[in-house]
Structure formats: C-alpha cells, structure tokens
N, C-alpha and C. Protein backbone atom coordinates (compact mmCIF):
# COMPACT_ATOMS: atom_id res chain seq x y z
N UNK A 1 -65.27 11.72 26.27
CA UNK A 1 -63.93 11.25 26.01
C UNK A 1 -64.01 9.94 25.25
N UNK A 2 -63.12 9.72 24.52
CA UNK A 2 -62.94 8.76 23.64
C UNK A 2 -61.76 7.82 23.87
N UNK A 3 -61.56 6.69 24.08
CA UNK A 3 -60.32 6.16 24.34
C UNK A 3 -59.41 6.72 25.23
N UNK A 4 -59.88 7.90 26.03
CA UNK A 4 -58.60 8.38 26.99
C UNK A 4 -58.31 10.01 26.48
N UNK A 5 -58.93 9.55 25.28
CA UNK A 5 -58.44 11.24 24.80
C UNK A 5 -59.82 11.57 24.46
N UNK A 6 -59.54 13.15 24.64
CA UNK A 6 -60.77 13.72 24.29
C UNK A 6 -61.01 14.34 23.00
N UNK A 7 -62.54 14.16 22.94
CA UNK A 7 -63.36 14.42 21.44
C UNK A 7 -62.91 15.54 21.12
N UNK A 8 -62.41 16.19 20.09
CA UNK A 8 -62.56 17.20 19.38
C UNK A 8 -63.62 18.30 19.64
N UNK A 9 -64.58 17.33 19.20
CA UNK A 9 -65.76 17.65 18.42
C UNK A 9 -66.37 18.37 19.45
N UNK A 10 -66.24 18.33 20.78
CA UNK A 10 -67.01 18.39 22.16
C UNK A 10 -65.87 19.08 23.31
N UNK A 11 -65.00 19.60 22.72
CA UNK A 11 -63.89 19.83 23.34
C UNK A 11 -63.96 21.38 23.53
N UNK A 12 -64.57 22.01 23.06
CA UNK A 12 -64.94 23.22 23.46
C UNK A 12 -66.46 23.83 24.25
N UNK A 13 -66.67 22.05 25.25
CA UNK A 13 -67.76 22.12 25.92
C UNK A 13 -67.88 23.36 26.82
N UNK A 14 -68.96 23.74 26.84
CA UNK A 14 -69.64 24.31 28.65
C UNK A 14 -69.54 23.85 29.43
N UNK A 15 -69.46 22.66 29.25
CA UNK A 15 -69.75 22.18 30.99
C UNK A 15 -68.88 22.03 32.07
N UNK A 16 -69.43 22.47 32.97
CA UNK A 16 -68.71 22.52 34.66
C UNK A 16 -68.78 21.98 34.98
N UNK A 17 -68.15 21.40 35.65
CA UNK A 17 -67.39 20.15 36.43
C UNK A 17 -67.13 20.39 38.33
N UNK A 18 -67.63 19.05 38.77
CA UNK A 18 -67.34 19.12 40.43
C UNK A 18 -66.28 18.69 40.66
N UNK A 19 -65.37 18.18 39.64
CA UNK A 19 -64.03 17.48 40.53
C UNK A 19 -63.21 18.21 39.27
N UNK A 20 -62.37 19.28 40.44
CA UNK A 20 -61.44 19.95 39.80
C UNK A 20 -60.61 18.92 38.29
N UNK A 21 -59.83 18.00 39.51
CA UNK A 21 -59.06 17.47 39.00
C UNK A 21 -59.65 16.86 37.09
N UNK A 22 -60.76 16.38 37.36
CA UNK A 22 -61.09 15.94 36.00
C UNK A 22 -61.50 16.97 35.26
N UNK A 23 -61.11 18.46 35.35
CA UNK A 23 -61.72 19.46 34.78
C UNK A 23 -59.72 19.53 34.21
N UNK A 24 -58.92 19.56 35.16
CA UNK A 24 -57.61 19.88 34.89
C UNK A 24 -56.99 18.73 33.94
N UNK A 25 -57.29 17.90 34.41
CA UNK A 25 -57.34 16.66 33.13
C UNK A 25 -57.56 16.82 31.70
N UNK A 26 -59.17 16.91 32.08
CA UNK A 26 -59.15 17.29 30.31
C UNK A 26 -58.96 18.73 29.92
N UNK A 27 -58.61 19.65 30.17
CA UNK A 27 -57.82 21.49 29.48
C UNK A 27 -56.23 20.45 29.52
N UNK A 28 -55.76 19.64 30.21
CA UNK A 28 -53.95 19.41 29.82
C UNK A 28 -53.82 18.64 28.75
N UNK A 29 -55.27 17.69 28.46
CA UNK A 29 -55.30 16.82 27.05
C UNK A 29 -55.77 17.31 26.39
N UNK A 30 -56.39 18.88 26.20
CA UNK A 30 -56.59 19.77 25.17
C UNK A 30 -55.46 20.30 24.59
N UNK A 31 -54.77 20.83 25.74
CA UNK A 31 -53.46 21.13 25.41
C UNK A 31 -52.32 21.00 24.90
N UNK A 32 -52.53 20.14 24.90
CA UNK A 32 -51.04 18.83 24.29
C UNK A 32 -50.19 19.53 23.53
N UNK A 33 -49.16 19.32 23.63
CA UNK A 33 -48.23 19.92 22.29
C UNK A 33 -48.49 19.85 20.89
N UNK A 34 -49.17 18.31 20.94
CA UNK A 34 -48.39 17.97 19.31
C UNK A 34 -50.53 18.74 19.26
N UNK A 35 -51.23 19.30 19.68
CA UNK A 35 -52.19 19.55 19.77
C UNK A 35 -52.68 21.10 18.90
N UNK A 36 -51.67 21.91 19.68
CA UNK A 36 -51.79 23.39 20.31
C UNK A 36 -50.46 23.80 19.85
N UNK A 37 -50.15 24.43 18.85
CA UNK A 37 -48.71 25.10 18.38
C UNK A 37 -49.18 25.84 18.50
N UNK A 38 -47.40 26.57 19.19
CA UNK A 38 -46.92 27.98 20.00
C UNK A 38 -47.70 27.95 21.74
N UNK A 39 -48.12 26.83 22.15
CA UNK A 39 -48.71 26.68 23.38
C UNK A 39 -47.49 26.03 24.38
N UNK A 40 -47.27 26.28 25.20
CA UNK A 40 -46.50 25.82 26.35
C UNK A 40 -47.38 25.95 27.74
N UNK A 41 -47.28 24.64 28.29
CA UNK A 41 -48.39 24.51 29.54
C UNK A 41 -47.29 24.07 30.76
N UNK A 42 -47.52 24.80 31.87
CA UNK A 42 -47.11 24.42 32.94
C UNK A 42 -47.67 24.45 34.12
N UNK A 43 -47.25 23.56 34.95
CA UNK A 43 -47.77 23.38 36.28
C UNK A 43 -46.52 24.21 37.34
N UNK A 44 -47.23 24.94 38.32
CA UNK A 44 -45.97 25.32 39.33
C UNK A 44 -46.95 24.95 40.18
N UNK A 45 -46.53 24.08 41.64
CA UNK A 45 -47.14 24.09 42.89
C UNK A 45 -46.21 23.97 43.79
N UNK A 46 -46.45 24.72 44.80
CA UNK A 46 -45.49 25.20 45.35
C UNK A 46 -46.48 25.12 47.33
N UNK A 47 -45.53 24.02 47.68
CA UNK A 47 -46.56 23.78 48.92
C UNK A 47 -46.44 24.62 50.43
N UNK A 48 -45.25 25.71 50.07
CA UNK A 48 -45.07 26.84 50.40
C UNK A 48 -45.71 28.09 50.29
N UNK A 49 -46.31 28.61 49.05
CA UNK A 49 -46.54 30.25 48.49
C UNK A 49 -47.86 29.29 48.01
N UNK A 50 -48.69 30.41 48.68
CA UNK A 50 -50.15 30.13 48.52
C UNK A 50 -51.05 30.95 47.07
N UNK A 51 -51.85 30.53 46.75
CA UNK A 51 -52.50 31.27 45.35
C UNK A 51 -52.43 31.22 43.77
N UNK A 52 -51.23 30.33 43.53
CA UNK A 52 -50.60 30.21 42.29
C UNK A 52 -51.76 29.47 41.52
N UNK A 53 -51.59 30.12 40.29
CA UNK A 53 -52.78 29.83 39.44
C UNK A 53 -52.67 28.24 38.89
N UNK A 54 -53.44 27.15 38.31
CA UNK A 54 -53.84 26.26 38.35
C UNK A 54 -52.25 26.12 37.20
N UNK A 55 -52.82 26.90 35.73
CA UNK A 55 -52.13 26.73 34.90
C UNK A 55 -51.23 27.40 34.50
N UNK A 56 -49.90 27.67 33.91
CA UNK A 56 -48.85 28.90 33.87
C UNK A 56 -49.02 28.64 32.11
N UNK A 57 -49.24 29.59 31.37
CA UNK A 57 -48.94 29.13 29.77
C UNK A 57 -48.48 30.32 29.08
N UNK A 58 -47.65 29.91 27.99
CA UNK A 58 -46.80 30.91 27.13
C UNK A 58 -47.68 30.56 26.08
N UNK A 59 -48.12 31.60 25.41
CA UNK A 59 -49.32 31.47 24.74
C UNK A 59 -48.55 32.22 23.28
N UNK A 60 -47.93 32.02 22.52
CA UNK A 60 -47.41 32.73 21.12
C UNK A 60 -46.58 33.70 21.94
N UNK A 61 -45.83 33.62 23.37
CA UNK A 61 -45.09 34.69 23.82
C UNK A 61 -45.91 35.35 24.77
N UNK A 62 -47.10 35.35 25.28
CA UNK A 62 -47.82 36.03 25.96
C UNK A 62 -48.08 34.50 27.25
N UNK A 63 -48.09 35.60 28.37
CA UNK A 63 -47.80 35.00 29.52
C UNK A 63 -49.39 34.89 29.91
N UNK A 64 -50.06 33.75 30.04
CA UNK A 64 -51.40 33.54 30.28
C UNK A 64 -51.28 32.89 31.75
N UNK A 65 -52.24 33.39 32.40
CA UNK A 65 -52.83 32.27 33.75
C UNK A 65 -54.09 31.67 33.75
N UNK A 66 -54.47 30.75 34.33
CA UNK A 66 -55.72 29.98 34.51
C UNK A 66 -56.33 29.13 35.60
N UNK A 67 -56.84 29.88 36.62
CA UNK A 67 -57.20 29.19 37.80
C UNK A 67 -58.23 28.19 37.38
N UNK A 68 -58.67 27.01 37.49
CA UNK A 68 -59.28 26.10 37.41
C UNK A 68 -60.35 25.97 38.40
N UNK A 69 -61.71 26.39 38.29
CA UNK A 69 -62.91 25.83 39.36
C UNK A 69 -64.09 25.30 39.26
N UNK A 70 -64.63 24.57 40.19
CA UNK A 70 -65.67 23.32 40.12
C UNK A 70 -66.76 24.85 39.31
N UNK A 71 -67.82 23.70 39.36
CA UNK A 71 -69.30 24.59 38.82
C UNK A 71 -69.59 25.81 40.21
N UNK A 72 -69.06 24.86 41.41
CA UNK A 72 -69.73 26.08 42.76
C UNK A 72 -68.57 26.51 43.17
N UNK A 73 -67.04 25.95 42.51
CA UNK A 73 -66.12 26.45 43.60
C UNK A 73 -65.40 27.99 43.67
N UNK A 74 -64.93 28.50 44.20
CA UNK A 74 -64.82 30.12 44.76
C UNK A 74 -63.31 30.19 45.00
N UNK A 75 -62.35 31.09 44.06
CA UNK A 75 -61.07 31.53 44.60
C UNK A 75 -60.75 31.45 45.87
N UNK A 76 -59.55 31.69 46.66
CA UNK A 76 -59.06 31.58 48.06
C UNK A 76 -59.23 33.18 47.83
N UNK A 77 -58.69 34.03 48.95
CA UNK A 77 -58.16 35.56 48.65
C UNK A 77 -56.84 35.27 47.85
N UNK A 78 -56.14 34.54 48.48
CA UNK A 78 -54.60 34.20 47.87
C UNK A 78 -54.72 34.27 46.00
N UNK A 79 -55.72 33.19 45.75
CA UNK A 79 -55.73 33.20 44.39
C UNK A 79 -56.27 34.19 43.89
N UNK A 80 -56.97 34.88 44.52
CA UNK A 80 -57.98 36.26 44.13
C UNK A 80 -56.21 37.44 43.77
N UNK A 81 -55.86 37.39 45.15
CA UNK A 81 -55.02 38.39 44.52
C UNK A 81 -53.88 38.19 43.36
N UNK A 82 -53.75 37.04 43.55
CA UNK A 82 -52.40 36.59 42.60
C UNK A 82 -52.51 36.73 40.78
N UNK A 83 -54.47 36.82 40.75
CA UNK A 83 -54.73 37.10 39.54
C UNK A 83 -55.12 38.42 39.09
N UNK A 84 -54.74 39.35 40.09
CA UNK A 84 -55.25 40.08 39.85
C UNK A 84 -53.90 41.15 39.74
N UNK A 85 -52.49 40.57 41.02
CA UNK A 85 -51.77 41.49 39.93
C UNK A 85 -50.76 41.11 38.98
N UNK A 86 -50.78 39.91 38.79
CA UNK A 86 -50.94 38.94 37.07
C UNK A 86 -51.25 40.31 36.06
N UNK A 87 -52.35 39.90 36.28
CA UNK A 87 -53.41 40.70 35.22
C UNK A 87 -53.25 42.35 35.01
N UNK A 88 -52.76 42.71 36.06
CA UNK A 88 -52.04 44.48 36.42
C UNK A 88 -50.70 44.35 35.41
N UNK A 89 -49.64 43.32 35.76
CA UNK A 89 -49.33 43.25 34.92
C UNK A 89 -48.93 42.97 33.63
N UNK A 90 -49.51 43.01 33.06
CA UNK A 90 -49.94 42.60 31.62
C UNK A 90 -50.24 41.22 31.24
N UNK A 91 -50.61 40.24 32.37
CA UNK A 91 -50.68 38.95 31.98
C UNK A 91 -52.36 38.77 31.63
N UNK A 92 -52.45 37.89 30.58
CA UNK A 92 -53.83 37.07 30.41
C UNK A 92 -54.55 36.23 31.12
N UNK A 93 -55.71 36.12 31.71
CA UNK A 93 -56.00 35.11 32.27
C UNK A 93 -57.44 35.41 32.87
N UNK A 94 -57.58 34.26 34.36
CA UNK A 94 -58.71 34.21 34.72
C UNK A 94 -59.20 32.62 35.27
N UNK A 95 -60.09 33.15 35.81
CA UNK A 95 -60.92 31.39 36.49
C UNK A 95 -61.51 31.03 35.76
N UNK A 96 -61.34 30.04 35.47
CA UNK A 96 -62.37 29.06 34.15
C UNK A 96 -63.02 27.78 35.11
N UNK A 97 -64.44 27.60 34.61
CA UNK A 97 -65.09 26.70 34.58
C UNK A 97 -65.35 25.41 33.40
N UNK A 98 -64.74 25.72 32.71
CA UNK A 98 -64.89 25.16 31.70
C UNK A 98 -64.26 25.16 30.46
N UNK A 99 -63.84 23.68 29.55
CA UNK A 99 -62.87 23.82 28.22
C UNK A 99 -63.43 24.97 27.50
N UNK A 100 -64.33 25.47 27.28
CA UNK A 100 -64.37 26.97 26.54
C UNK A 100 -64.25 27.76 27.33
N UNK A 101 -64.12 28.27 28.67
CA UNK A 101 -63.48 29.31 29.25
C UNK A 101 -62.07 29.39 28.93
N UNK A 102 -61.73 28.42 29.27
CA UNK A 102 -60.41 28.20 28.61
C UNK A 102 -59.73 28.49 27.37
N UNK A 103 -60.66 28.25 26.56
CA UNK A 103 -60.22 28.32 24.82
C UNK A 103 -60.40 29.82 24.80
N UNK A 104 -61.52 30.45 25.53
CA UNK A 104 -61.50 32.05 24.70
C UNK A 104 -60.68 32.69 25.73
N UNK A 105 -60.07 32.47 26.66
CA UNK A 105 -58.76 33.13 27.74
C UNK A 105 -57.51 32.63 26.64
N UNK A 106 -56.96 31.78 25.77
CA UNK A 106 -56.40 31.24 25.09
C UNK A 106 -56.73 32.35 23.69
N UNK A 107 -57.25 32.59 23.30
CA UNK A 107 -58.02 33.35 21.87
C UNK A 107 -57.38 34.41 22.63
N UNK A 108 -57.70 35.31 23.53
CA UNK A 108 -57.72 36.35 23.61
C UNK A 108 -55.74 36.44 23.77
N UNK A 109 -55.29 36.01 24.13
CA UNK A 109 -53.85 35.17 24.45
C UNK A 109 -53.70 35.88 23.46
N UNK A 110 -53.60 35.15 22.06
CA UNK A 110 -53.15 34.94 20.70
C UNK A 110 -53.43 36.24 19.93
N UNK A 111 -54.83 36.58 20.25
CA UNK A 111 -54.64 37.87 19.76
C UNK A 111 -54.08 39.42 20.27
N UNK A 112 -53.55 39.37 21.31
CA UNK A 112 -52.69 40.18 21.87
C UNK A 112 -51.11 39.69 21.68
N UNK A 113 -51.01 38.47 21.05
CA UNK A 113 -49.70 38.02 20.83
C UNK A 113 -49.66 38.77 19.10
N UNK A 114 -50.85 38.16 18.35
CA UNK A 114 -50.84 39.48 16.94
C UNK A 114 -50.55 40.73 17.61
N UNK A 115 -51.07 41.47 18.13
CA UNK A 115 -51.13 42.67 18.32
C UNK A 115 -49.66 43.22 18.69
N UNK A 116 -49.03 42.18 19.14
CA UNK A 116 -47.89 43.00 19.85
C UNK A 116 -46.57 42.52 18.69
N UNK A 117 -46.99 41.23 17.76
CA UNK A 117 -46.08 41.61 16.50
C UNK A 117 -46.60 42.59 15.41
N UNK A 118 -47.42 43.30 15.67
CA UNK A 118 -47.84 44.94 15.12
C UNK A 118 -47.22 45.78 15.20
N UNK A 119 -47.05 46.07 16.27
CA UNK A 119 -46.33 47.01 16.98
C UNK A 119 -44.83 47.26 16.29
C-alpha cells in the first residue's frame, strides 16, 4: 500500500492474509467507484440471519457474492449454504483468499453480464 491506497501495480496480489479485516480493506479500496465502472459494492450485516456473504456486488447487472477468508480460515455451514443457493440461483461468487480471487470472481461477473446482453 501506498499512502493509504493501494498499488495498482500489486493489486492483483496472491497473497492471503490472517486478518480478515485487512483482507476486506484492501478488495473495498480496490473497489472504489471512481475505480471499477459498472461495479456497485455492498455490505449487508445483519446481527440476526447468520451466513451472509462478506460482499453483495452488482457487477454490470449480475448479482455477485464474496465471502472473504484468512489463508487457514473455513466457512461456517451458514455461509457454506448461503453460497451455495446464491450460486443455484444464478448468482456469481465464492470464498476468496485473496485480491485476485476476487478479480477473476469479478471477470467471470462481467463476462456473463456480456453474455446475457447476447442474448
């Protein structure tokens, strides 16, 4: 990171991370608006309904999820199922370890967002 914001250049790292939070940190300063056109990022937490995925994103119109985990850390069942029938129905997503897990759950986003102005 550079001044608070992060490198470009290094922004589509591998690397896994032990503290969630600074993993969720830098994917929301990847994210940025003025960053990422046609990207919309949201947070839902809800200290009620257990499992909800880390990140909620409208990806060019396509409804993406993104659970966020350390290098060792492991879904709940809650989050296990919540992505899974996400993903049943037609949503994008997945557990990422890392700003390039992220970016190609994001890629794959975009190109099912082409695909469906094909149609």
């Amino acid at each position: 990171m550079l001044n608070g914001t992060v490198n470009m250049k290094k922004s589509l790292s591998s690397q896994q991370y032990k503290d969630e939070s600074k993993l969720l940190r830098i994917v929301t300063e990847w994210l940025a608006p003025q960053r990422r056109d046609g990207i919309k990022v949201l947070r839902i937490c809800d200290r009620y309904a257990k499992g909800y995925s880390d990140l909620f994103l409208c990806v060019q119109g396509v409804f993406t999820i993104i659970e966020l985990k350390t290098v060792d850390g492991e879904c709940t069942p809650h989050q296990t199922l919540f992505i899974k029938e996400m993903l049943e129905c037609g949503a994008v997503g997945g557990v990422c370890r890392s700003l390039q897990q992220v970016a190609e759950i994001i890629e794959e986003a975009k190109l099912r967002a082409g695909a469906n102005r094909e149609e």
